[in-house]
PDB file of N, CA and C in Angstrom:
ATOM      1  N   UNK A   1       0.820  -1.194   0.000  1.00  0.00           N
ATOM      2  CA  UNK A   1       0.000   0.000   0.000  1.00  0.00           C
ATOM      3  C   UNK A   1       0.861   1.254   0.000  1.00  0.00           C
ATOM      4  N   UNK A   2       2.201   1.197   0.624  1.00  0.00           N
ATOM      5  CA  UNK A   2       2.487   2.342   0.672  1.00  0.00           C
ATOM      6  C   UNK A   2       3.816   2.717  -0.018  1.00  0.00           C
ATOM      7  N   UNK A   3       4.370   1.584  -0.748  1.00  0.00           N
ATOM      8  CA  UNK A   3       5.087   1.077  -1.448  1.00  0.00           C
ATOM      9  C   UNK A   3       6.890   0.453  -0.853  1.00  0.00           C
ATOM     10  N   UNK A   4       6.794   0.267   0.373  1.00  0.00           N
ATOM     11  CA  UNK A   4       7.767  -0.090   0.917  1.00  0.00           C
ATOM     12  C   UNK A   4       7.671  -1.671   1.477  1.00  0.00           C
ATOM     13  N   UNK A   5       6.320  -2.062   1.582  1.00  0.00           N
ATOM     14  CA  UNK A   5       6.474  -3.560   1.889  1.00  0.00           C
ATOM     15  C   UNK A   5       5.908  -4.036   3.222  1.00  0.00           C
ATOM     16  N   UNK A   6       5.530  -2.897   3.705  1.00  0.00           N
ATOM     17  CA  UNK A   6       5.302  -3.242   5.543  1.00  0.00           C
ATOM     18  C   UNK A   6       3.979  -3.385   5.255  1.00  0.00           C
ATOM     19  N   UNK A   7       2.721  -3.285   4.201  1.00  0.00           N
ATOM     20  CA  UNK A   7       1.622  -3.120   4.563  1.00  0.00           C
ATOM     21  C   UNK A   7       1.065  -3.605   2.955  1.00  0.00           C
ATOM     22  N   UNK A   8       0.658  -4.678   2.870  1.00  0.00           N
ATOM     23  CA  UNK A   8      -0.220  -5.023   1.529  1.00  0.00           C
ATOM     24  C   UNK A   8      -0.847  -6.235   1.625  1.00  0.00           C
ATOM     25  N   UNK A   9      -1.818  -6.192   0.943  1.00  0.00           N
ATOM     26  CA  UNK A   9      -3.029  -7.137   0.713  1.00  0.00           C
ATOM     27  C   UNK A   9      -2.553  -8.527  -0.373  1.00  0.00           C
ATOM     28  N   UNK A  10      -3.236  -9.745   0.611  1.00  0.00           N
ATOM     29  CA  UNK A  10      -2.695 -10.761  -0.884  1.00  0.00           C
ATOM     30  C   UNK A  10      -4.196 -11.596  -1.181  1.00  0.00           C
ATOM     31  N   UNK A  11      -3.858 -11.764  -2.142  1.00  0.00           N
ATOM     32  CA  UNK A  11      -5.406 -12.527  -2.856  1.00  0.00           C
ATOM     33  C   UNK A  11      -5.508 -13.908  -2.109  1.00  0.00           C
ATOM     34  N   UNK A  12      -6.722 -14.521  -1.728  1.00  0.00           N
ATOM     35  CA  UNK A  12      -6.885 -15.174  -1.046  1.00  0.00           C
ATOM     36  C   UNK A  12      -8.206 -16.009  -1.084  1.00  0.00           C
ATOM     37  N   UNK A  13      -8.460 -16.244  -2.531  1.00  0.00           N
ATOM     38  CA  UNK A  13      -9.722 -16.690  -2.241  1.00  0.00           C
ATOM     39  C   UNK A  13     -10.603 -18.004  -2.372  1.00  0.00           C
ATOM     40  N   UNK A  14     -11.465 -17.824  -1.706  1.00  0.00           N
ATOM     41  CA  UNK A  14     -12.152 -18.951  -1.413  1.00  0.00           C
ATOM     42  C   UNK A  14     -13.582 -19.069  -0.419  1.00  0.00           C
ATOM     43  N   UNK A  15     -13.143 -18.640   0.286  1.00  0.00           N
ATOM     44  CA  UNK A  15     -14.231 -18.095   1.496  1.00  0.00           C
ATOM     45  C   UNK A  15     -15.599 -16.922   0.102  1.00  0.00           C
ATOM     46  N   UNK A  16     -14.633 -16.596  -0.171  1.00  0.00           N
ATOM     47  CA  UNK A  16     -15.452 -15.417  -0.977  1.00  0.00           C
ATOM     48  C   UNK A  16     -14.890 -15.238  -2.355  1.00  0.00           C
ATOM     49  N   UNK A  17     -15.258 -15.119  -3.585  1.00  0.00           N
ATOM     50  CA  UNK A  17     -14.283 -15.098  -4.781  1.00  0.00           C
ATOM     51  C   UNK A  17     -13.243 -13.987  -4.531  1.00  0.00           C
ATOM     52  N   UNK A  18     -13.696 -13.176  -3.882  1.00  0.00           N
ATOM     53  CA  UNK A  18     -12.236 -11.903  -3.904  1.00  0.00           C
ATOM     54  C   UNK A  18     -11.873 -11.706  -2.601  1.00  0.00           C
ATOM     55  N   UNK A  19     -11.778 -13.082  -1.826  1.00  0.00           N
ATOM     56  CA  UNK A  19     -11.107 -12.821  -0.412  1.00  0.00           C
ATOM     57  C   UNK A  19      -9.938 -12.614  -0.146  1.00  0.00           C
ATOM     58  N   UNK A  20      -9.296 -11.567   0.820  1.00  0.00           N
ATOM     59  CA  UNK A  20      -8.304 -10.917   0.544  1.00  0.00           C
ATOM     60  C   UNK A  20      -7.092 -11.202   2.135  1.00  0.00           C
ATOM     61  N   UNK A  21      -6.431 -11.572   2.289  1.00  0.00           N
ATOM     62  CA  UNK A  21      -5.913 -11.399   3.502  1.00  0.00           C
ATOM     63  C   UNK A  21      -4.626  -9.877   3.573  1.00  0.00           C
ATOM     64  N   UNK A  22      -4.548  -9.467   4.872  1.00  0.00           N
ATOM     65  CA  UNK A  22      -3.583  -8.259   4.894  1.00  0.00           C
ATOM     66  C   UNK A  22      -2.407  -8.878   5.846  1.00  0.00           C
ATOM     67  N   UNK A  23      -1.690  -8.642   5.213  1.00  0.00           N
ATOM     68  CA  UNK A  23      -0.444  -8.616   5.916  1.00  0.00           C
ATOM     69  C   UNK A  23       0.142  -6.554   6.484  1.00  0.00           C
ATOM     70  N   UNK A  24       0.767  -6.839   8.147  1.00  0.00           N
ATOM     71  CA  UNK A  24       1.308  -5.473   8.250  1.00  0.00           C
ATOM     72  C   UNK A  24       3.000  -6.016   8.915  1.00  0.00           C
ATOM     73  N   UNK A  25       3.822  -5.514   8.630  1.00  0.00           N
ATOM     74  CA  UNK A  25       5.153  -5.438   9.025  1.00  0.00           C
ATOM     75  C   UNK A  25       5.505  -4.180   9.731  1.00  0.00           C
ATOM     76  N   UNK A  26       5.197  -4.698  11.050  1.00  0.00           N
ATOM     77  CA  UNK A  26       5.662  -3.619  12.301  1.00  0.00           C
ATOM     78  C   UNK A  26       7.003  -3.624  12.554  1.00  0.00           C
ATOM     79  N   UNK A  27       7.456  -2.204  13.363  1.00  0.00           N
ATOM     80  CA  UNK A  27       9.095  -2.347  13.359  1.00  0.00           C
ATOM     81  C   UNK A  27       9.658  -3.327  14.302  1.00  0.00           C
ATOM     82  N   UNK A  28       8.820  -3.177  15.794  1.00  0.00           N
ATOM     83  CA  UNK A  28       9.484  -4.096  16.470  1.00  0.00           C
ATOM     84  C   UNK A  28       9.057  -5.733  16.655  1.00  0.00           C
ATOM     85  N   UNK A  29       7.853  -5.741  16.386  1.00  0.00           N
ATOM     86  CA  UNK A  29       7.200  -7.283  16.235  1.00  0.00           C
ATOM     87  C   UNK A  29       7.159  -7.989  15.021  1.00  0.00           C
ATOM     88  N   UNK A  30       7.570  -7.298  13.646  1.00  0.00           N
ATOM     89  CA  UNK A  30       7.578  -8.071  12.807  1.00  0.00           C
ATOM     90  C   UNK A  30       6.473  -8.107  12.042  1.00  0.00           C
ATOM     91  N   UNK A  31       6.221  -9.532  11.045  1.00  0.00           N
ATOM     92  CA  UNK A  31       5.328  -9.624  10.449  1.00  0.00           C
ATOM     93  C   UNK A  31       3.692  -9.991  10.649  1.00  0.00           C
ATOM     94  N   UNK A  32       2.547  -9.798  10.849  1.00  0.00           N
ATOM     95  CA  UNK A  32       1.041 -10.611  11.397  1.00  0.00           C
ATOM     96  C   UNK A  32       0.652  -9.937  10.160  1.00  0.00           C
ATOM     97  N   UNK A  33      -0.207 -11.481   9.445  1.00  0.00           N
ATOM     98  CA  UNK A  33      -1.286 -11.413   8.792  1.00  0.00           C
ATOM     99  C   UNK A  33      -2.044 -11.780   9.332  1.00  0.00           C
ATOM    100  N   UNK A  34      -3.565 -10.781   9.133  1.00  0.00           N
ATOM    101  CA  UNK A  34      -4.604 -10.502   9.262  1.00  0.00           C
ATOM    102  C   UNK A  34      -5.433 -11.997   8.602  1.00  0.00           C
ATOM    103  N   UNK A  35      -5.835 -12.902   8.614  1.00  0.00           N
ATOM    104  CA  UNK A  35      -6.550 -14.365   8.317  1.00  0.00           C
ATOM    105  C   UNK A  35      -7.768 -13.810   7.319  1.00  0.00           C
ATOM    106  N   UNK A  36      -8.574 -12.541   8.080  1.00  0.00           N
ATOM    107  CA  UNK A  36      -9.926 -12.719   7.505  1.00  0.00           C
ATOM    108  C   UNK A  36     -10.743 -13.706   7.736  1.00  0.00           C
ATOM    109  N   UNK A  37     -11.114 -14.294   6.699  1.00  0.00           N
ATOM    110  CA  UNK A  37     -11.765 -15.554   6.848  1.00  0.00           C
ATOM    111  C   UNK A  37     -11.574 -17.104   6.108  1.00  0.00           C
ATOM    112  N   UNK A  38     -10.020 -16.974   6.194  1.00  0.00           N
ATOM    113  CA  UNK A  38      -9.256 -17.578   5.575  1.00  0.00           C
ATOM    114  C   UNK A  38      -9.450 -18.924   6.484  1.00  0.00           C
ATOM    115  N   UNK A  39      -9.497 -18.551   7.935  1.00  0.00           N
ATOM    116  CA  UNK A  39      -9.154 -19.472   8.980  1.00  0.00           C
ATOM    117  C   UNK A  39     -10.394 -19.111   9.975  1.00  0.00           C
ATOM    118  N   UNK A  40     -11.246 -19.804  10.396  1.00  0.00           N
ATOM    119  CA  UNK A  40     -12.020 -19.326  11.105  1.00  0.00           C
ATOM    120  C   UNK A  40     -11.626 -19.844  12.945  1.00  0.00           C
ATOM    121  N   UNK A  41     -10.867 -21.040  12.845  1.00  0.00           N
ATOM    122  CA  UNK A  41     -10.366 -21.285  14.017  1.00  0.00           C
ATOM    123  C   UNK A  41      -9.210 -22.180  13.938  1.00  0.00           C
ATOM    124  N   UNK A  42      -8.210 -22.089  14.808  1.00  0.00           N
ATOM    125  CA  UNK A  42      -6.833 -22.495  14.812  1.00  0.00           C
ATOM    126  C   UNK A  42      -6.833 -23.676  14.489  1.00  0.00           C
ATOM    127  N   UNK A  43      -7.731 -24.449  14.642  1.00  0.00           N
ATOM    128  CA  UNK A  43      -7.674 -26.171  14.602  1.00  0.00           C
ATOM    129  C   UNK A  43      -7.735 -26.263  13.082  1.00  0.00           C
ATOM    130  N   UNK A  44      -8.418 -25.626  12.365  1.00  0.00           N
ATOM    131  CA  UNK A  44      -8.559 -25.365  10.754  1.00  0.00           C
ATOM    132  C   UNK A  44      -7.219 -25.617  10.244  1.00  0.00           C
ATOM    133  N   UNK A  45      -6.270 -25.165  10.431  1.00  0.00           N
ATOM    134  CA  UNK A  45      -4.686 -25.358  10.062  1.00  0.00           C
ATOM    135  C   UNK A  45      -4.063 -26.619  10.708  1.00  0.00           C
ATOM    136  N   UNK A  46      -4.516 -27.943  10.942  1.00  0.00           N
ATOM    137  CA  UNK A  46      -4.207 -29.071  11.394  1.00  0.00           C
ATOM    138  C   UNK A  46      -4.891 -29.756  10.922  1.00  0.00           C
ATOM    139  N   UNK A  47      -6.182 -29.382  10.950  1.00  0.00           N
ATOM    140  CA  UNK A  47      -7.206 -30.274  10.302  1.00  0.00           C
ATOM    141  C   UNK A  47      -7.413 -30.817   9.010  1.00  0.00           C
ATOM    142  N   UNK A  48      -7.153 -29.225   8.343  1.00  0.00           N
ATOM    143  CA  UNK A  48      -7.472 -29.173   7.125  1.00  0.00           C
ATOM    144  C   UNK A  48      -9.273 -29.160   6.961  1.00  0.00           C
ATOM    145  N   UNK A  49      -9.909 -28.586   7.832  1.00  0.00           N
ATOM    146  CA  UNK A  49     -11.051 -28.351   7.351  1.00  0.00           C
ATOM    147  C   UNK A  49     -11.589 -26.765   7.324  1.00  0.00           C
ATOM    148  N   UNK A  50     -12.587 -26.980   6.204  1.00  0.00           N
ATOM    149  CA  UNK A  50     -13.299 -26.104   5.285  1.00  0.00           C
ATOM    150  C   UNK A  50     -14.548 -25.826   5.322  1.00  0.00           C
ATOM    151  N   UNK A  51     -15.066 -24.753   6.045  1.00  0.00           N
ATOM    152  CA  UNK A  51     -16.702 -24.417   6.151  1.00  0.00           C
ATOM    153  C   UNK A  51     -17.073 -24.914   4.807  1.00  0.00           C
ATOM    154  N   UNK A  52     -18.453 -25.419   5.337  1.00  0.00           N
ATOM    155  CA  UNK A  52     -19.183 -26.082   4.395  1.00  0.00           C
ATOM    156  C   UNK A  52     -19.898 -24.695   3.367  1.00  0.00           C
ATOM    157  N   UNK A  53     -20.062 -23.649   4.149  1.00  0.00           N
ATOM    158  CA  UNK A  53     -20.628 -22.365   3.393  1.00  0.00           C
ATOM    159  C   UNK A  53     -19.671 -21.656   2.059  1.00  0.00           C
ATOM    160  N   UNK A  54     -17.962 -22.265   2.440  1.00  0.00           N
ATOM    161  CA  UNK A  54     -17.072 -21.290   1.410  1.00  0.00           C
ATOM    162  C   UNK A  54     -17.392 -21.544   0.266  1.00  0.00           C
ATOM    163  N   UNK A  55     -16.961 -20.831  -0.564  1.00  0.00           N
ATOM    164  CA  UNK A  55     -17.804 -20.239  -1.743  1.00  0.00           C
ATOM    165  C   UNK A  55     -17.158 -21.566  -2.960  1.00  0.00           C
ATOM    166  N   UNK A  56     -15.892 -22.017  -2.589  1.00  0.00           N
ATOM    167  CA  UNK A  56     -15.216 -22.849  -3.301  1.00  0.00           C
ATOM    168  C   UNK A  56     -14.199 -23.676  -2.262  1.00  0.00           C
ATOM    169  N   UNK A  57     -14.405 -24.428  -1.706  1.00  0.00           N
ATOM    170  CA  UNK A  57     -13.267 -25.144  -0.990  1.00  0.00           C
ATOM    171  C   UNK A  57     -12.046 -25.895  -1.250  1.00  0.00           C
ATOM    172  N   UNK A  58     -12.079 -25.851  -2.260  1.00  0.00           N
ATOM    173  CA  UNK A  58     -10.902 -26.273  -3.530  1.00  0.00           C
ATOM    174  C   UNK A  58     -10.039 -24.718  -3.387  1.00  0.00           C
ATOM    175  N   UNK A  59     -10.539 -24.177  -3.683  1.00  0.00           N
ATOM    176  CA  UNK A  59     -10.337 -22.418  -3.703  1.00  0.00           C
ATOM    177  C   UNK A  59      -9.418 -22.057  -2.469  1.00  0.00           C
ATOM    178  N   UNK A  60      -9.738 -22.559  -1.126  1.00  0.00           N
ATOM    179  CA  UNK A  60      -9.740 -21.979   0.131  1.00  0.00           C
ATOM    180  C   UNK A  60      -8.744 -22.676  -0.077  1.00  0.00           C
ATOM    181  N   UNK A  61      -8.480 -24.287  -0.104  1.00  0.00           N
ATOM    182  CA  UNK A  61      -7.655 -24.630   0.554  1.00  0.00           C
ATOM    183  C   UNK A  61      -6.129 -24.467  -0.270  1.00  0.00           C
ATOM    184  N   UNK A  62      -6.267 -24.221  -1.615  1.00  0.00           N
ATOM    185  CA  UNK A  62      -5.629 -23.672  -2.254  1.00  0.00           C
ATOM    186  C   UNK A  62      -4.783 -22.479  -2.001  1.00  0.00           C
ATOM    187  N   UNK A  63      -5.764 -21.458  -1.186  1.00  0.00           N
ATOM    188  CA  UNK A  63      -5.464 -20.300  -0.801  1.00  0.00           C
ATOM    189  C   UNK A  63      -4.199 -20.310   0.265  1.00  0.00           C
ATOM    190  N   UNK A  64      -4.727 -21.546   1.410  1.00  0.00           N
ATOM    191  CA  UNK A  64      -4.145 -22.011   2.330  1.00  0.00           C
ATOM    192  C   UNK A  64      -2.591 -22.007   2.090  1.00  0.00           C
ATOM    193  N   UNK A  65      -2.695 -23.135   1.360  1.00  0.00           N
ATOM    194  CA  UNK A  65      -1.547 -23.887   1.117  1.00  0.00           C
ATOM    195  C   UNK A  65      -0.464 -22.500   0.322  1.00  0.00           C
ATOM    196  N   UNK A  66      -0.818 -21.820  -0.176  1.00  0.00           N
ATOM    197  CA  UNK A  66      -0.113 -20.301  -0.894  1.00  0.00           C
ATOM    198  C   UNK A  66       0.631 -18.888   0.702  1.00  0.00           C
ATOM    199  N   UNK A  67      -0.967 -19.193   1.693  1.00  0.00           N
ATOM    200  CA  UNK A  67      -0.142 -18.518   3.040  1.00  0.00           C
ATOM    201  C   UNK A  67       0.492 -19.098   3.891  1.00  0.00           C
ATOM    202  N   UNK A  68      -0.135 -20.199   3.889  1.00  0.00           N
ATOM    203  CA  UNK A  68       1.004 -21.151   4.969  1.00  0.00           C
ATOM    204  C   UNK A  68       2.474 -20.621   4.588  1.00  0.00           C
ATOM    205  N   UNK A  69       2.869 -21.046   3.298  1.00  0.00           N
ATOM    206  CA  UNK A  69       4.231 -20.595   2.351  1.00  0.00           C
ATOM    207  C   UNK A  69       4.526 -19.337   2.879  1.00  0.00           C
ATOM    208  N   UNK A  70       3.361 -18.337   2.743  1.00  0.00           N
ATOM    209  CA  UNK A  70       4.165 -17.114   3.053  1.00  0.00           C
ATOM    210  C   UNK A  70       4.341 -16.828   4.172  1.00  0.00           C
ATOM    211  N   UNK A  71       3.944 -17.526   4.910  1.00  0.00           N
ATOM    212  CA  UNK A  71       3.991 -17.539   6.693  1.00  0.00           C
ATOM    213  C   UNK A  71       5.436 -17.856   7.117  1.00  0.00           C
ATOM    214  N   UNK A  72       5.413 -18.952   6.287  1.00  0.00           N
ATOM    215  CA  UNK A  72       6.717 -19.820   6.637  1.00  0.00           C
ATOM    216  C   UNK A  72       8.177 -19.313   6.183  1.00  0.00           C
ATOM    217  N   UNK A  73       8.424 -18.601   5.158  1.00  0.00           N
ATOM    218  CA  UNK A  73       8.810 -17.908   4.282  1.00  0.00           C
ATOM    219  C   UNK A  73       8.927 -16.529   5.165  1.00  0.00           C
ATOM    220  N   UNK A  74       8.756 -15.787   5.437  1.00  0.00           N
ATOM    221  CA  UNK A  74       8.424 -14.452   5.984  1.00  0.00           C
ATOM    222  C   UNK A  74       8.446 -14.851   7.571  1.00  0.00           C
ATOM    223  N   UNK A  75       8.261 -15.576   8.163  1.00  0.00           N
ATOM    224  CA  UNK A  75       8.430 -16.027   9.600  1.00  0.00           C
ATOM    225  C   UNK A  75       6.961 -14.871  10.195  1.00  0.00           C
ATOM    226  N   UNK A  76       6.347 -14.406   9.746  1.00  0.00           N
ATOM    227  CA  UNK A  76       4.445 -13.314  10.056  1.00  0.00           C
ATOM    228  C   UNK A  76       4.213 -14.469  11.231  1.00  0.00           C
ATOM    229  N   UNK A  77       3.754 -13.706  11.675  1.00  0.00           N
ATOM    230  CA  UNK A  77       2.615 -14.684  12.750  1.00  0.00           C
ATOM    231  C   UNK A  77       1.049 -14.758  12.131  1.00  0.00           C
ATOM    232  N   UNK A  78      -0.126 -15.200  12.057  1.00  0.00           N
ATOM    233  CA  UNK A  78      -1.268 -15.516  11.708  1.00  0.00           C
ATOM    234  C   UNK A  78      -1.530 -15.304  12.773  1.00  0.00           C
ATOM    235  N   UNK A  79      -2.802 -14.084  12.690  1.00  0.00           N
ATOM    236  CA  UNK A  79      -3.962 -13.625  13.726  1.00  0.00           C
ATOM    237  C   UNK A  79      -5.113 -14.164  12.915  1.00  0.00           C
ATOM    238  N   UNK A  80      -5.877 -15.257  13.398  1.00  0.00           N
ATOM    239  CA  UNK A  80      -6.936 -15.740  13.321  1.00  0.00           C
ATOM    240  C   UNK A  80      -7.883 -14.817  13.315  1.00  0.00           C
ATOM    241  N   UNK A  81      -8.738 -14.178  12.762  1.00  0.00           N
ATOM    242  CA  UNK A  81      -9.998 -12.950  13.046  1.00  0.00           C
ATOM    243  C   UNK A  81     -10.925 -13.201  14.213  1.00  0.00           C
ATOM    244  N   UNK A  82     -11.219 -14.460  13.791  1.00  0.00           N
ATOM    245  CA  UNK A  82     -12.247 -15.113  14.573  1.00  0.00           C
ATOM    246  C   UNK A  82     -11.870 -16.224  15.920  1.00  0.00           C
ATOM    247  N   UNK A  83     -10.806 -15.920  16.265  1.00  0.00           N
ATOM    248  CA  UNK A  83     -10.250 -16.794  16.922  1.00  0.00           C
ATOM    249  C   UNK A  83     -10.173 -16.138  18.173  1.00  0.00           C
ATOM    250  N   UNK A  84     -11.245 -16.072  19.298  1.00  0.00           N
ATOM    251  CA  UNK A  84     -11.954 -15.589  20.234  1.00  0.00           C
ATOM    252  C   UNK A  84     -10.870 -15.486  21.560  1.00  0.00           C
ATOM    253  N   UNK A  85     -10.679 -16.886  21.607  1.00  0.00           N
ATOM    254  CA  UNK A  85      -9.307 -16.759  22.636  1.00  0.00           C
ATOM    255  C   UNK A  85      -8.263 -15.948  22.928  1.00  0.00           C
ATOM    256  N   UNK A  86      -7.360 -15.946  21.110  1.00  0.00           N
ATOM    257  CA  UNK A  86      -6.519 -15.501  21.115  1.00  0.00           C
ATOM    258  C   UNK A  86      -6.603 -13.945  21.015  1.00  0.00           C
ATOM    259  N   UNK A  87      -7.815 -13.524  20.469  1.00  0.00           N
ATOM    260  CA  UNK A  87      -7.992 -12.261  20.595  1.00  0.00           C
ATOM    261  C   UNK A  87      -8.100 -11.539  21.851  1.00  0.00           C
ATOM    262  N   UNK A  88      -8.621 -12.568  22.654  1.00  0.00           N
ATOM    263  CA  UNK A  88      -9.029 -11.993  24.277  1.00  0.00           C
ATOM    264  C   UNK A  88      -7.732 -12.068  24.890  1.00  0.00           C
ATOM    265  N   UNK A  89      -6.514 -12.581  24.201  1.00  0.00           N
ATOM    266  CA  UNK A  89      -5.455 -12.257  25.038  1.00  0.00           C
ATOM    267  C   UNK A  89      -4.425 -10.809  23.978  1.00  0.00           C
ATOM    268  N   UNK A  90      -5.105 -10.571  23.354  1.00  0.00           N
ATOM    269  CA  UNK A  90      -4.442  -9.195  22.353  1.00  0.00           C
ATOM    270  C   UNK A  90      -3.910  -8.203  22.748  1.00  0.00           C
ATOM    271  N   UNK A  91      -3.260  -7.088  22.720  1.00  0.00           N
ATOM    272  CA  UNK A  91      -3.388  -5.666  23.374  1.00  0.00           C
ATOM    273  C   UNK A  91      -5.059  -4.660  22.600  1.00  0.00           C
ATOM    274  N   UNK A  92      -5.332  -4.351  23.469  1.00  0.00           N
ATOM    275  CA  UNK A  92      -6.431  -3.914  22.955  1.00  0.00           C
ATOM    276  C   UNK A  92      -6.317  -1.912  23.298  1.00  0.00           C
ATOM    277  N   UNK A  93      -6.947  -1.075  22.005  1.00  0.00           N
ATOM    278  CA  UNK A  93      -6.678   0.555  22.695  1.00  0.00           C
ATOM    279  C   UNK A  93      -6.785   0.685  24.275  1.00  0.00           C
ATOM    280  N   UNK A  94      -6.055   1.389  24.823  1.00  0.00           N
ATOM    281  CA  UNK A  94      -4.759   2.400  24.146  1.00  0.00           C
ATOM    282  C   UNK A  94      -3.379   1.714  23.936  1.00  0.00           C
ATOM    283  N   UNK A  95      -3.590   0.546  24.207  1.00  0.00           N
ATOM    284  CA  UNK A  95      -2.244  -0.323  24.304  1.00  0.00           C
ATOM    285  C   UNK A  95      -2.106  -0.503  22.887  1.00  0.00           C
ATOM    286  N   UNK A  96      -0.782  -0.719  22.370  1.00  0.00           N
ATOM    287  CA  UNK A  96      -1.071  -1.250  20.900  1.00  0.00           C
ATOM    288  C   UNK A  96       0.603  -1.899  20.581  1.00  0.00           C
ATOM    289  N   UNK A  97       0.748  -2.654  19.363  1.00  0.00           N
ATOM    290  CA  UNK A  97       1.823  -3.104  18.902  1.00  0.00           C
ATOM    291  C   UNK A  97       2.401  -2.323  17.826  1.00  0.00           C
ATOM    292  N   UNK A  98       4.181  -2.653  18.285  1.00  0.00           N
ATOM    293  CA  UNK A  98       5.284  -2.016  17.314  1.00  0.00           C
ATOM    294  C   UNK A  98       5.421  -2.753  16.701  1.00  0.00           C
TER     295      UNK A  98
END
């Protein structure tokens, strides 16, 4: 987005034909992509399972297998959206991450 690399969107779809996940590269924590609805809960990435609602599950898991790579590749952490737990342990305003 801003043309240096810390902040852009990657195609991702499946959940939705133009589902999008964000990646941000903070200075002191590094890389977290944003899941969307890539992953609706952590067990999804072990399992290998796929809401029965996504729009293409061939699609999704496709998608998967493309961020896992960039996860792994890039060393990002994955913030689950929907992943209730881990969110409840987050920094939440005014606290926030570098």
């Amino acid at each position: 987005m801003f043309g240096d690399g810390t902040v852009f969107i990657k195609a991702a779809p499946g959940h939705t034909p133009g589902h999008q996940i964000l990646y941000v590269k903070l200075a002191k924590m590094g890389g977290v992509v944003l899941s969307g609805d890539l992953y609706h809960y952590a067990q999804q990435r072990t399992l290998d399972r796929v809401t029965t609602f996504d729009f293409d599950q061939a699609q999704t898991r496709a998608s998967r297998v493309t961020i896992e790579a960039f996860l792994k590749k890039t060393g990002a952490q994955l913030w689950i959206t929907h992943d209730f737990t881990a969110n409840a342990r987050r920094k939440k305003a005014p606290d926030y991450y570098q």
